[in-house]
N, C-alpha and C. Protein backbone atom coordinates (compact mmCIF):
# COMPACT_ATOMS: atom_id res chain seq x y z
N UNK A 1 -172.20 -33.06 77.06
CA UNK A 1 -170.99 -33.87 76.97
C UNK A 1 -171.38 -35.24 76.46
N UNK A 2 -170.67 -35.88 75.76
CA UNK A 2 -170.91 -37.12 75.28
C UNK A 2 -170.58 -37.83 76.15
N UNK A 3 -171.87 -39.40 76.38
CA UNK A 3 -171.37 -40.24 77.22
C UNK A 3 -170.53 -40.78 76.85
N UNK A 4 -169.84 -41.64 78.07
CA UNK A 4 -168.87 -42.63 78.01
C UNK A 4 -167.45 -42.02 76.67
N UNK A 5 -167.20 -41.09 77.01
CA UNK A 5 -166.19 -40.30 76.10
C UNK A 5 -165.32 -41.00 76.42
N UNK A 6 -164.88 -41.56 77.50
CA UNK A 6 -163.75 -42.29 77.98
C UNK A 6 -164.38 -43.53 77.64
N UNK A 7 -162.86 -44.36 78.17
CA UNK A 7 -162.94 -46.08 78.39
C UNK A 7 -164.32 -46.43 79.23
N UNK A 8 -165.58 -46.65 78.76
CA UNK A 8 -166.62 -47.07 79.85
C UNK A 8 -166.73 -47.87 81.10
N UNK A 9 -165.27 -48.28 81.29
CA UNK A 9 -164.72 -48.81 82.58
C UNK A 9 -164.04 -48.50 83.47
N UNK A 10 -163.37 -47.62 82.48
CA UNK A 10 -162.22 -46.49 83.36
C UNK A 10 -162.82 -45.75 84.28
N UNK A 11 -163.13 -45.68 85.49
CA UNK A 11 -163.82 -44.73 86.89
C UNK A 11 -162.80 -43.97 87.22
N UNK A 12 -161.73 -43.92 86.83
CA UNK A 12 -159.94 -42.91 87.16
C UNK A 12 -160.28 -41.66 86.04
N UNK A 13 -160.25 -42.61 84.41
CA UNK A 13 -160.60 -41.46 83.54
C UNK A 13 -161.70 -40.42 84.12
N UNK A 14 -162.88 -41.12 83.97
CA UNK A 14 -164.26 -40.46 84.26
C UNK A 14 -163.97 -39.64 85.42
N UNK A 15 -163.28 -39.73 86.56
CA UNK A 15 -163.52 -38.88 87.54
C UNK A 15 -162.61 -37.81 87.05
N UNK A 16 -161.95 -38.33 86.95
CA UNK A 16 -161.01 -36.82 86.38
C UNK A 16 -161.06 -36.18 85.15
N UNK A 17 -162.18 -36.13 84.74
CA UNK A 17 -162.99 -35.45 83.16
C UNK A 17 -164.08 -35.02 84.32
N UNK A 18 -164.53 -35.43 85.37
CA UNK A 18 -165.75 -34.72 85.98
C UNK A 18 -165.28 -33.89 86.63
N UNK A 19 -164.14 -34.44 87.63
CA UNK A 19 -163.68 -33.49 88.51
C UNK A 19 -163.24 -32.11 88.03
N UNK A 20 -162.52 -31.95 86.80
CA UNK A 20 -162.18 -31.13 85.63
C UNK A 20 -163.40 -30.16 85.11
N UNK A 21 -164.49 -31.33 84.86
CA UNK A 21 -165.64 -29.84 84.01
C UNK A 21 -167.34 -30.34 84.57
N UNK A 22 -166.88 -31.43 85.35
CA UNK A 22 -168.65 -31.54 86.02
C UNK A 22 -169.65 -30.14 87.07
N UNK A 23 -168.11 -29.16 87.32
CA UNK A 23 -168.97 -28.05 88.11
C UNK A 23 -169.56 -27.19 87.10
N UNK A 24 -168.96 -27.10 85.59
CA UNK A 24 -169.82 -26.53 84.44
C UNK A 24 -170.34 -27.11 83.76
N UNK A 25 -170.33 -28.45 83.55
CA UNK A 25 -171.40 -28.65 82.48
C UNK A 25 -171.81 -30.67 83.03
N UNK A 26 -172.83 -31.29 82.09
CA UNK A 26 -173.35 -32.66 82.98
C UNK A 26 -172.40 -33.31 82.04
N UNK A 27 -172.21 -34.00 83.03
CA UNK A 27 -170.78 -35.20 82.54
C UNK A 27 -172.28 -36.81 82.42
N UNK A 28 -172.41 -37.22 81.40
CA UNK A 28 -173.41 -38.33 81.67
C UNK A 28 -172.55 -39.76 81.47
N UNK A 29 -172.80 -40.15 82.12
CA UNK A 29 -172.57 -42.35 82.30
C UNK A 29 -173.46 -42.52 81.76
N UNK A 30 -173.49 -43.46 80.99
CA UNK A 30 -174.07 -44.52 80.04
C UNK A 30 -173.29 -46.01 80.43
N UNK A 31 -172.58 -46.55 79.23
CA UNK A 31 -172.40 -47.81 79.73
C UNK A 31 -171.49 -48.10 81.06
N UNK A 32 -171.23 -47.26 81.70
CA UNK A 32 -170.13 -47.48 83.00
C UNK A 32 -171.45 -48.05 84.08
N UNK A 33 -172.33 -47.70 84.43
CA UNK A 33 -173.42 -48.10 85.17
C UNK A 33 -174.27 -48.52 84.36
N UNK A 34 -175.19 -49.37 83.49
CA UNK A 34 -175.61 -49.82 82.84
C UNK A 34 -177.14 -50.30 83.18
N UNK A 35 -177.46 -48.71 83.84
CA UNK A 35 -178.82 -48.52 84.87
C UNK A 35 -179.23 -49.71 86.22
N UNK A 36 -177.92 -49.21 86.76
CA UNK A 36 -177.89 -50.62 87.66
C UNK A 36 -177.29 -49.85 88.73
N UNK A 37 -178.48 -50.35 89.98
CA UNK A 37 -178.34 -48.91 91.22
C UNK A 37 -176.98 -49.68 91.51
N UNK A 38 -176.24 -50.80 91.73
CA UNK A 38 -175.05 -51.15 92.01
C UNK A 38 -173.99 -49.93 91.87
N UNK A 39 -174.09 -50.05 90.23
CA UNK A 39 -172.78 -49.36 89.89
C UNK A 39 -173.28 -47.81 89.81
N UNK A 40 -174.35 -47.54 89.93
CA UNK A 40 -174.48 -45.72 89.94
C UNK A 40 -174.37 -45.91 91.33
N UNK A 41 -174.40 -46.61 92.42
CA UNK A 41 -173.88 -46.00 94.07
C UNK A 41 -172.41 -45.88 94.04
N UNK A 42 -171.77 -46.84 93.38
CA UNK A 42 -170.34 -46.85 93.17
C UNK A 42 -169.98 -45.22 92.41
N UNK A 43 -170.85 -44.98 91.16
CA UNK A 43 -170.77 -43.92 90.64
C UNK A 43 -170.69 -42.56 91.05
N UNK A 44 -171.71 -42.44 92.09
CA UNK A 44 -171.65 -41.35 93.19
C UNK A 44 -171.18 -40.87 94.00
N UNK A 45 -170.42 -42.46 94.62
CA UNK A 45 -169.46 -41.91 95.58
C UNK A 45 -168.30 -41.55 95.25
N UNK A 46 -167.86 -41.95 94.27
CA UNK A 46 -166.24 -41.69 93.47
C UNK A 46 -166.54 -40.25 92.65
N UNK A 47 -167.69 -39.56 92.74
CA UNK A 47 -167.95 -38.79 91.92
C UNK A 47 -167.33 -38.86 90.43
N UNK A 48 -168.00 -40.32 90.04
CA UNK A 48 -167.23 -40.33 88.64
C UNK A 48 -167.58 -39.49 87.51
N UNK A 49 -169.37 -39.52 87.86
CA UNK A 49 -169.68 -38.47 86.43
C UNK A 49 -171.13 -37.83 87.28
N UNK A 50 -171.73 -36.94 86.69
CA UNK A 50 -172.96 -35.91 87.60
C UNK A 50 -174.06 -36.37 86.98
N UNK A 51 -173.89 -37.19 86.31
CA UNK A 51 -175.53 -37.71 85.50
C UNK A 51 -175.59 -39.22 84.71
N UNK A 52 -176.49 -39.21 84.44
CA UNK A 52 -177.05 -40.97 84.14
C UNK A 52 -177.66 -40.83 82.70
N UNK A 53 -177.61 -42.07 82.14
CA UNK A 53 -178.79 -41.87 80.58
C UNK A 53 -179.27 -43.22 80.70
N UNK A 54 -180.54 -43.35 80.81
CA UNK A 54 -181.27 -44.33 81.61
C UNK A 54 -181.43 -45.24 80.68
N UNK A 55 -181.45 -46.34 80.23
CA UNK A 55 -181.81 -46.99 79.50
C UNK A 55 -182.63 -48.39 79.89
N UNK A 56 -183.85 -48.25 79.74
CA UNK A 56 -184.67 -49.72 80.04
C UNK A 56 -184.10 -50.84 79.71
N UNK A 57 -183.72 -50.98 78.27
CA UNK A 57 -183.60 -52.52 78.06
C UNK A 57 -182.17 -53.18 78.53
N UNK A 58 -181.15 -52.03 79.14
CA UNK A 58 -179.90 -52.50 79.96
C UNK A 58 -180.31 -53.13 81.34
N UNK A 59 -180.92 -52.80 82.14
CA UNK A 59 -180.98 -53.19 83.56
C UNK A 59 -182.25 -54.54 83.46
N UNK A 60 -183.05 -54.48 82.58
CA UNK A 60 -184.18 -55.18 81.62
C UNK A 60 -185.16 -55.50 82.30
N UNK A 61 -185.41 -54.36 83.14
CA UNK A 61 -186.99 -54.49 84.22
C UNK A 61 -187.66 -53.15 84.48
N UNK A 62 -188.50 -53.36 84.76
CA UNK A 62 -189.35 -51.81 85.04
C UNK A 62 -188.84 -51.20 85.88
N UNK A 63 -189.22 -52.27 87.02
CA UNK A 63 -188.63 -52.16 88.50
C UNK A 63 -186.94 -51.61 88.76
N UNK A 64 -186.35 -52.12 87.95
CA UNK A 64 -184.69 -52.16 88.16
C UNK A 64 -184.30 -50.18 87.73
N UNK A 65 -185.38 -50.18 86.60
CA UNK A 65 -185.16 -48.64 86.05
C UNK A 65 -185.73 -47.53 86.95
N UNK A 66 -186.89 -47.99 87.33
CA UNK A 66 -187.60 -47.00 88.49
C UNK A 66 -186.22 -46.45 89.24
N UNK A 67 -185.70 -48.05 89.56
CA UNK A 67 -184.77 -47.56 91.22
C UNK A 67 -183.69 -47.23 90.66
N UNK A 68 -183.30 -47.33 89.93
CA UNK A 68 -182.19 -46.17 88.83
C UNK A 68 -182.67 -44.33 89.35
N UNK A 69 -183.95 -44.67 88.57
CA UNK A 69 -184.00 -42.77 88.37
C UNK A 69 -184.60 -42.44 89.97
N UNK A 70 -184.45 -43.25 90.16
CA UNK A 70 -185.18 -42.79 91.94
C UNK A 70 -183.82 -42.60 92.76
N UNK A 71 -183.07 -43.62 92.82
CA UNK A 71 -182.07 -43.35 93.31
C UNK A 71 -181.26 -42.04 92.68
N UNK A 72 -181.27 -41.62 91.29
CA UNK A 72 -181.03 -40.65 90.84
C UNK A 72 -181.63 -39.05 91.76
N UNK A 73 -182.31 -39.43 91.77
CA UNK A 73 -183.14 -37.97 92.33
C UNK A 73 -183.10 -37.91 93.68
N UNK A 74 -182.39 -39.17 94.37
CA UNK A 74 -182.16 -38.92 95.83
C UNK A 74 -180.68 -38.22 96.24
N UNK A 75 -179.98 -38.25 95.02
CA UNK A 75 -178.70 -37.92 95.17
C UNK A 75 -178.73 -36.84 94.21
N UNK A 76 -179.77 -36.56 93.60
CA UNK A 76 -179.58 -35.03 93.05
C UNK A 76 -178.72 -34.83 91.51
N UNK A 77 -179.02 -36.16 90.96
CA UNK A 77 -178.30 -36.06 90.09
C UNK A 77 -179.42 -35.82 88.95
N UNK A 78 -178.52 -35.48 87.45
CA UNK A 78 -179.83 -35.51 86.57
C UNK A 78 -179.77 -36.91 85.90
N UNK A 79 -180.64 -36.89 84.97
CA UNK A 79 -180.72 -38.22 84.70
C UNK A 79 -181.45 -37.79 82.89
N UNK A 80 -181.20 -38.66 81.96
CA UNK A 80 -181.80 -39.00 80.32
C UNK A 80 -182.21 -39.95 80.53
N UNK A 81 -183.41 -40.29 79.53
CA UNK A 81 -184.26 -41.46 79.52
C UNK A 81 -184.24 -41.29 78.46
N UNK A 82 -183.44 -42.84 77.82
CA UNK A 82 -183.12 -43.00 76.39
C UNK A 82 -184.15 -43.90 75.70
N UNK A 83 -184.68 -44.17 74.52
CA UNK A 83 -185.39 -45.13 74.10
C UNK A 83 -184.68 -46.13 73.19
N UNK A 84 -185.27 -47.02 73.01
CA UNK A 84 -184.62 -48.09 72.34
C UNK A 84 -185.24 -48.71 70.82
N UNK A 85 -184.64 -48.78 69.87
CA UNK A 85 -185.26 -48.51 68.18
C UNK A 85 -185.60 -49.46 67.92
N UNK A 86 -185.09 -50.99 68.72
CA UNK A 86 -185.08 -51.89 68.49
C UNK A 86 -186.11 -52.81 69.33
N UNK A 87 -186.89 -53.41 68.88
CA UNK A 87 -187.90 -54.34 70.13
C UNK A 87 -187.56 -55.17 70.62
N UNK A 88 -187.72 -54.92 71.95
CA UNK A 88 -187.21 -55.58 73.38
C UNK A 88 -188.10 -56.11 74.11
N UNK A 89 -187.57 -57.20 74.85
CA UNK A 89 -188.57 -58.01 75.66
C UNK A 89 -188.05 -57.37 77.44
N UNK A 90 -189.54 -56.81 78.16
CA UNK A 90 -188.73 -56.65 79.54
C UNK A 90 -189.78 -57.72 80.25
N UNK A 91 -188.78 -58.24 81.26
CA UNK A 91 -189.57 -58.72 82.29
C UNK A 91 -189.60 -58.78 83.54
N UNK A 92 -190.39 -58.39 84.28
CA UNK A 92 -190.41 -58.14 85.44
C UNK A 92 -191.04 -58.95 86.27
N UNK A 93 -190.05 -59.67 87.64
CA UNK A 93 -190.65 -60.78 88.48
C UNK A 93 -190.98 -60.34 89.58
């Protein structure tokens, strides 16, 4: 499924495109959580979408992405790890 098919803000759309076809196929978030355990806990509990596409240089730390896909795998979700074409500065404090 293509991410963010909907409004990437809309959590009403998204749940009800998951609730609809997330028991057959991975519904993925991209910019609605923007690898930020904030909004993927928000994500989970509303069951907005069943998967994540991880992107480093959004959350813009090592650390911040770890606890993305970690928190991912505690809740059983799947998760993409996207790369980025463009050179990026991360930094981690």
């Amino acid at each position: 499924m293509k991410s963010d098919s909907c409004d990437p803000v809309n959590h009403f759309l998204h749940r009800k495109r998951s609730g609809a076809l997330g028991a057959r196929i991975q519904t993925v978030g991209d910019d609605i959580y923007l690898t930020d355990t904030r909004f993927i806990k928000r994500g989970i509990g509303e069951r907005t979408t069943n998967a994540l596409l991880i992107k480093l240089n959004q959350i813009g730390t090592i650390t911040g992405t770890i606890e993305a896909v970690n928190l991912c795998r505690r809740e059983g979700w799947s998760f993409v790890i996207s790369h980025h074409r463009k050179p990026f500065i991360i930094c981690d404090r």
